[in-house]
C-alpha atoms as a PDB file:
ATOM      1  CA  UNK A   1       1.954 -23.930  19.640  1.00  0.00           C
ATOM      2  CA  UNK A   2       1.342 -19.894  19.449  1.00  0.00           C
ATOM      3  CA  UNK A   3      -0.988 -18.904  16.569  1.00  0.00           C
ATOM      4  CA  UNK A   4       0.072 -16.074  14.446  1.00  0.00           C
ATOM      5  CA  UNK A   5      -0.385 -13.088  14.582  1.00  0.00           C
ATOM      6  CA  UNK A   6      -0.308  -9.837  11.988  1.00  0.00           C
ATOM      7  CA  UNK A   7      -0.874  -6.014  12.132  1.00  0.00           C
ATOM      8  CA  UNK A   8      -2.705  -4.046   9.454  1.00  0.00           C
ATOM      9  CA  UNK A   9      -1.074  -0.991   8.103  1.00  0.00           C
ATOM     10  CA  UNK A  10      -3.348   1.955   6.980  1.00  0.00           C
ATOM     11  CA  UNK A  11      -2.959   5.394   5.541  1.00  0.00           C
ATOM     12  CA  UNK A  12      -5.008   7.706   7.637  1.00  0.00           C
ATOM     13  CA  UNK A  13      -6.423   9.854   4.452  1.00  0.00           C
ATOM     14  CA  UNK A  14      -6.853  13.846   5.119  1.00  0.00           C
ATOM     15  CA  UNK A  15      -5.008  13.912   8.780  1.00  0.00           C
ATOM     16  CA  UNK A  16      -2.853  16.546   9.881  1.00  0.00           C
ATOM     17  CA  UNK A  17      -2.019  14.681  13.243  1.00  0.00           C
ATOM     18  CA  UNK A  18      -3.455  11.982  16.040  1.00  0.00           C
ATOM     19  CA  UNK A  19      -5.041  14.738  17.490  1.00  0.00           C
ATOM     20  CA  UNK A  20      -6.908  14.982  14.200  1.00  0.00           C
ATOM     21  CA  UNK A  21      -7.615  10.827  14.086  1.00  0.00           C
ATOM     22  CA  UNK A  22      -9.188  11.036  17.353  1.00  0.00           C
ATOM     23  CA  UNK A  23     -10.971  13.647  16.629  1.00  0.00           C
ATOM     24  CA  UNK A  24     -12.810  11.643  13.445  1.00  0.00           C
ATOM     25  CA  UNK A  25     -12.954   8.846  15.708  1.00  0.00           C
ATOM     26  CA  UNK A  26     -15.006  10.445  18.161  1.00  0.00           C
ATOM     27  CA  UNK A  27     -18.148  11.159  15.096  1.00  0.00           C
ATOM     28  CA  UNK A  28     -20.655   9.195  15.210  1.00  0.00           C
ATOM     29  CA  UNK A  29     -20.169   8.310  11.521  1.00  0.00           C
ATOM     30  CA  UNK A  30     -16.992   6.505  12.909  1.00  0.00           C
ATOM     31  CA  UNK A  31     -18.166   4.669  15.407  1.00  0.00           C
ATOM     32  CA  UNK A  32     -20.294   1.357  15.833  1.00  0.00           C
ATOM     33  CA  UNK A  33     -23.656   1.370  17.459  1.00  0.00           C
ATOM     34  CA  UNK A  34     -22.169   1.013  20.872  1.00  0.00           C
ATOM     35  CA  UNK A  35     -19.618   3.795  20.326  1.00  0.00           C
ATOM     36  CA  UNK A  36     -16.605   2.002  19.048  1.00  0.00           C
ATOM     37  CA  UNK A  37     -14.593   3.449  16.436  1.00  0.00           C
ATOM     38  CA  UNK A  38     -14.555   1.551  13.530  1.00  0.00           C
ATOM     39  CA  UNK A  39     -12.727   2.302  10.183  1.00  0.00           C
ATOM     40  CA  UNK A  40     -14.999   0.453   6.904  1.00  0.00           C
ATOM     41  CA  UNK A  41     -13.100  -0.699   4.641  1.00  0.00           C
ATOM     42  CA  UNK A  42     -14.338  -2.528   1.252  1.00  0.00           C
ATOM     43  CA  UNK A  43     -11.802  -5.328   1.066  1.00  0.00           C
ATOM     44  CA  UNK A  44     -11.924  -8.354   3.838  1.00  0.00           C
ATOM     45  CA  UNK A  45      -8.647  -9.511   5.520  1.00  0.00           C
ATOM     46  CA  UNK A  46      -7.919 -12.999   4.310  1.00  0.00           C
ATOM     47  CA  UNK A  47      -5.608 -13.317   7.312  1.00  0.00           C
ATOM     48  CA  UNK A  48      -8.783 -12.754   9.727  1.00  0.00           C
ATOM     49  CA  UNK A  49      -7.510 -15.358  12.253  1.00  0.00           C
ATOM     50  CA  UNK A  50      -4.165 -13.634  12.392  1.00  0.00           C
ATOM     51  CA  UNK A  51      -5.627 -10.218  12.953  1.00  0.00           C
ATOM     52  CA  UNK A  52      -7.837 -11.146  15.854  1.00  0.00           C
ATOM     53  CA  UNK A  53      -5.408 -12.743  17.558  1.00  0.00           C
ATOM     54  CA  UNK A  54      -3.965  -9.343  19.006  1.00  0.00           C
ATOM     55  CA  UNK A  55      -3.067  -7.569  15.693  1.00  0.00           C
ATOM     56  CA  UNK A  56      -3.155  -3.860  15.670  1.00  0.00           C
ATOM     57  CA  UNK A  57      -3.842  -1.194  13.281  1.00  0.00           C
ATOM     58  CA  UNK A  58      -0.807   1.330  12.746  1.00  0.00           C
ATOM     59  CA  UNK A  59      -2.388   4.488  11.622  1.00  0.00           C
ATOM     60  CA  UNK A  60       0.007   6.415   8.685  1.00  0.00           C
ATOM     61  CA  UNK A  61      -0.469  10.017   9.270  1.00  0.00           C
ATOM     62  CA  UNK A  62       1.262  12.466   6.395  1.00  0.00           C
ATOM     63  CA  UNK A  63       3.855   9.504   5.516  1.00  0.00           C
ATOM     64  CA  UNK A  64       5.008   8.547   8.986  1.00  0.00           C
ATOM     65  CA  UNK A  65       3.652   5.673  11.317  1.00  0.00           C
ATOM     66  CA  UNK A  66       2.488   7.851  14.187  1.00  0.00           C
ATOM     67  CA  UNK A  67       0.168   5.422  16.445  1.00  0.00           C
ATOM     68  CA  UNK A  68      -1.845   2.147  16.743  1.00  0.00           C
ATOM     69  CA  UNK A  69      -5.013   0.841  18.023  1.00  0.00           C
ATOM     70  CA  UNK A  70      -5.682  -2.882  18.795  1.00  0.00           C
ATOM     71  CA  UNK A  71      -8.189  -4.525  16.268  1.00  0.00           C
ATOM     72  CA  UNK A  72     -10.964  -6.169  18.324  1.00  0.00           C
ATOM     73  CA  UNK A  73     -13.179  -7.462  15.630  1.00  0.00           C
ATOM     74  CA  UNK A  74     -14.338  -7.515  12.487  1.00  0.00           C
ATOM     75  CA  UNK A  75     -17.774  -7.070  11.176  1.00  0.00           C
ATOM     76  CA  UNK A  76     -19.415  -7.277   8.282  1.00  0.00           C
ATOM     77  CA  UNK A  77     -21.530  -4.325   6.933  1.00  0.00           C
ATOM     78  CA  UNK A  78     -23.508  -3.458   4.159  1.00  0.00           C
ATOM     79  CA  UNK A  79     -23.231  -0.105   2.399  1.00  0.00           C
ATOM     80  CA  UNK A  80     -26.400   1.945   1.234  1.00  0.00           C
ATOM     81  CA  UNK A  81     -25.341   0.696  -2.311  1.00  0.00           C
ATOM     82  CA  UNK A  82     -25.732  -2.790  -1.041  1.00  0.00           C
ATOM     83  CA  UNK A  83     -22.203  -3.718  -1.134  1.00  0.00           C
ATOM     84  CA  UNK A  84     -20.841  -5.791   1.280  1.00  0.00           C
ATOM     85  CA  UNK A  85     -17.774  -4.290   3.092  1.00  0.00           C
ATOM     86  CA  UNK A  86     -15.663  -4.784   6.208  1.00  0.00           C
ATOM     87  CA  UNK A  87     -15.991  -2.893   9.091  1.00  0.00           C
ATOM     88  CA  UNK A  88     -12.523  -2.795  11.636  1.00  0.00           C
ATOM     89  CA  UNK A  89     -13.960  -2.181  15.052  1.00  0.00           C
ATOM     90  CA  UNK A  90     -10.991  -0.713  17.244  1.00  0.00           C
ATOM     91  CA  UNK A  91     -10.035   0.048  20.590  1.00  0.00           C
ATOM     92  CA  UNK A  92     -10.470   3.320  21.475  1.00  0.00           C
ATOM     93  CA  UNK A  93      -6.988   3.485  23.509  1.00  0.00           C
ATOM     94  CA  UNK A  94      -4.880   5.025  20.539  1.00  0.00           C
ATOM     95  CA  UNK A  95      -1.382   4.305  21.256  1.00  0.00           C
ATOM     96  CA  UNK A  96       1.261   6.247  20.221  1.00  0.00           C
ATOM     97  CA  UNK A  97       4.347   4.711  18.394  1.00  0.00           C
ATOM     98  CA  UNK A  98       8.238   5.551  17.162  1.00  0.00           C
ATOM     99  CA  UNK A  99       7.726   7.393  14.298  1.00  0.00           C
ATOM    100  CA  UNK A 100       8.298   5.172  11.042  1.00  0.00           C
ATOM    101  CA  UNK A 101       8.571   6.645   7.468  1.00  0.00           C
ATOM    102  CA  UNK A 102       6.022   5.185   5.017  1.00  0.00           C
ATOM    103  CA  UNK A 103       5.513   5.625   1.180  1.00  0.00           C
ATOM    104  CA  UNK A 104       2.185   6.072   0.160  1.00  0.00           C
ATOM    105  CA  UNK A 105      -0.122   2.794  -0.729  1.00  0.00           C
ATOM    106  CA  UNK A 106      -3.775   2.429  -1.530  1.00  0.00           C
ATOM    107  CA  UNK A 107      -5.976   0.377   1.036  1.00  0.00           C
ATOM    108  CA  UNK A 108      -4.419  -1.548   3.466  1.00  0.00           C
ATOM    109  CA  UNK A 109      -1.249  -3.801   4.316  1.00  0.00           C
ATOM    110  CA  UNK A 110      -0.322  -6.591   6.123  1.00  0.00           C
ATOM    111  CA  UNK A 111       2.316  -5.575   8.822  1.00  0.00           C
ATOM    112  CA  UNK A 112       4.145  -8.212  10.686  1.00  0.00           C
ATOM    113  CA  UNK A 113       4.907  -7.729  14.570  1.00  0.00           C
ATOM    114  CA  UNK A 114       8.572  -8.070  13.745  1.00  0.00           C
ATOM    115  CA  UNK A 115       8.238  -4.999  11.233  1.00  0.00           C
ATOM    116  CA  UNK A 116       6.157  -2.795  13.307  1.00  0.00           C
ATOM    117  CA  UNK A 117       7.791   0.236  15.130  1.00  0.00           C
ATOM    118  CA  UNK A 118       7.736   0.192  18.825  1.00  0.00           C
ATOM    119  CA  UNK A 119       5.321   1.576  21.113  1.00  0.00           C
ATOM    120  CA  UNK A 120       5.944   5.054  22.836  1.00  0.00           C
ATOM    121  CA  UNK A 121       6.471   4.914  26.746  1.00  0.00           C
ATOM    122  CA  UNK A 122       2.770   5.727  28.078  1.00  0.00           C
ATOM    123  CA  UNK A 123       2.411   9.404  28.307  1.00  0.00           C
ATOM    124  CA  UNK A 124       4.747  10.705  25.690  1.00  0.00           C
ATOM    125  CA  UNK A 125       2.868  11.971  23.047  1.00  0.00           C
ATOM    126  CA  UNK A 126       5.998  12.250  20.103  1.00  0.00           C
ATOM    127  CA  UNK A 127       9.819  11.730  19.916  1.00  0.00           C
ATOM    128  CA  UNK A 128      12.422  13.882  18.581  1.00  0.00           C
ATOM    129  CA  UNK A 129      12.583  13.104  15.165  1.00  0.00           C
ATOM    130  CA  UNK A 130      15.522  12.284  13.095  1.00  0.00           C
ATOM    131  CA  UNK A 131      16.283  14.968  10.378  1.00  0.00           C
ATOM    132  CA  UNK A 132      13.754  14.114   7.338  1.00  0.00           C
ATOM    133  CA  UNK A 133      16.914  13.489   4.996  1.00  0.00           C
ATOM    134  CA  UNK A 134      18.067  10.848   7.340  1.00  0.00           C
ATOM    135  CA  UNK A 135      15.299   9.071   8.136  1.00  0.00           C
ATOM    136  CA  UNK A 136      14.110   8.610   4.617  1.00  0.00           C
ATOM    137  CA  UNK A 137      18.312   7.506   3.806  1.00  0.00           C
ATOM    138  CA  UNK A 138      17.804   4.931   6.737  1.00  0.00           C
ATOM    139  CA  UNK A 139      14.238   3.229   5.264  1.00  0.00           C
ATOM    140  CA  UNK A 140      15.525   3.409   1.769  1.00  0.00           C
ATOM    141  CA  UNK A 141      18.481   0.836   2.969  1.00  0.00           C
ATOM    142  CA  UNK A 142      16.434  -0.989   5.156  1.00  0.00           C
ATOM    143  CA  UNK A 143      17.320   0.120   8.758  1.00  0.00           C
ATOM    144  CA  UNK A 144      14.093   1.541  10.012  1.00  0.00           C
END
């Protein structure tokens, strides 16, 4: 029998673009002490299991689902306030997806395969976007 397996959904706070995740990714502030990136996070997945058996985080950037990065682990850390917190450790192949509108949320979400938008062909770097009005019509009924 296949185990589960569930995404994580996650706004990406003050970035313009995936140009711009990458970018904080590539700070050592970011990263682990073998140059991962890693995004610390104070809550710890109860679904652990499910995530480490090939979930993904899918980055929102300015209200759209713009890429994903596979979740490899996830470690515990303790802040300089000595509270314990959860550190994501990520691959750093950043994988572009269909866009996918997103309403803003606090922390993170579970996100099941089923509901995740598909990967980009490797080497495109965007799609033509639907018109804003529609694409927001089509995820308020339920179709993207």
């Amino acid at each position: 029998m296949n185990k589960p397996c569930v995404n994580l959904i996650k706004l990406s706070v003050g970035t313009e673009n995936v140009d711009d995740l990458l970018a904080w990714q590539s700070s050592k502030r970011a990263q682990t002490d073998k140059g991962q990136p890693r995004h610390v996070t104070r809550m710890f997945p109860k679904r652990a299991d499910e995530i480490l058996n090939g979930g993904s985080i899918y980055w929102v950037i300015k209200g759209v689902i713009q890429a994903r990065q596979r979740i490899l682990r996830l470690d515990e850390v303790t802040g300089g306030d000595g509270i314990r917190r959860c550190a994501i450790v990520l691959d750093p192949d950043l994988i572009r997806t269909q866009t996918s509108l997103r309403r803003p949320f606090q922390g993170w979400r579970y996100l099941t395969p089923s509901d995740a938008p598909p990967d980009l062909p490797k080497g495109r770097v965007a799609e033509e976007p639907l018109p804003v009005e529609l694409n927001r019509a089509l995820a308020e009924i339920g179709v993207l």
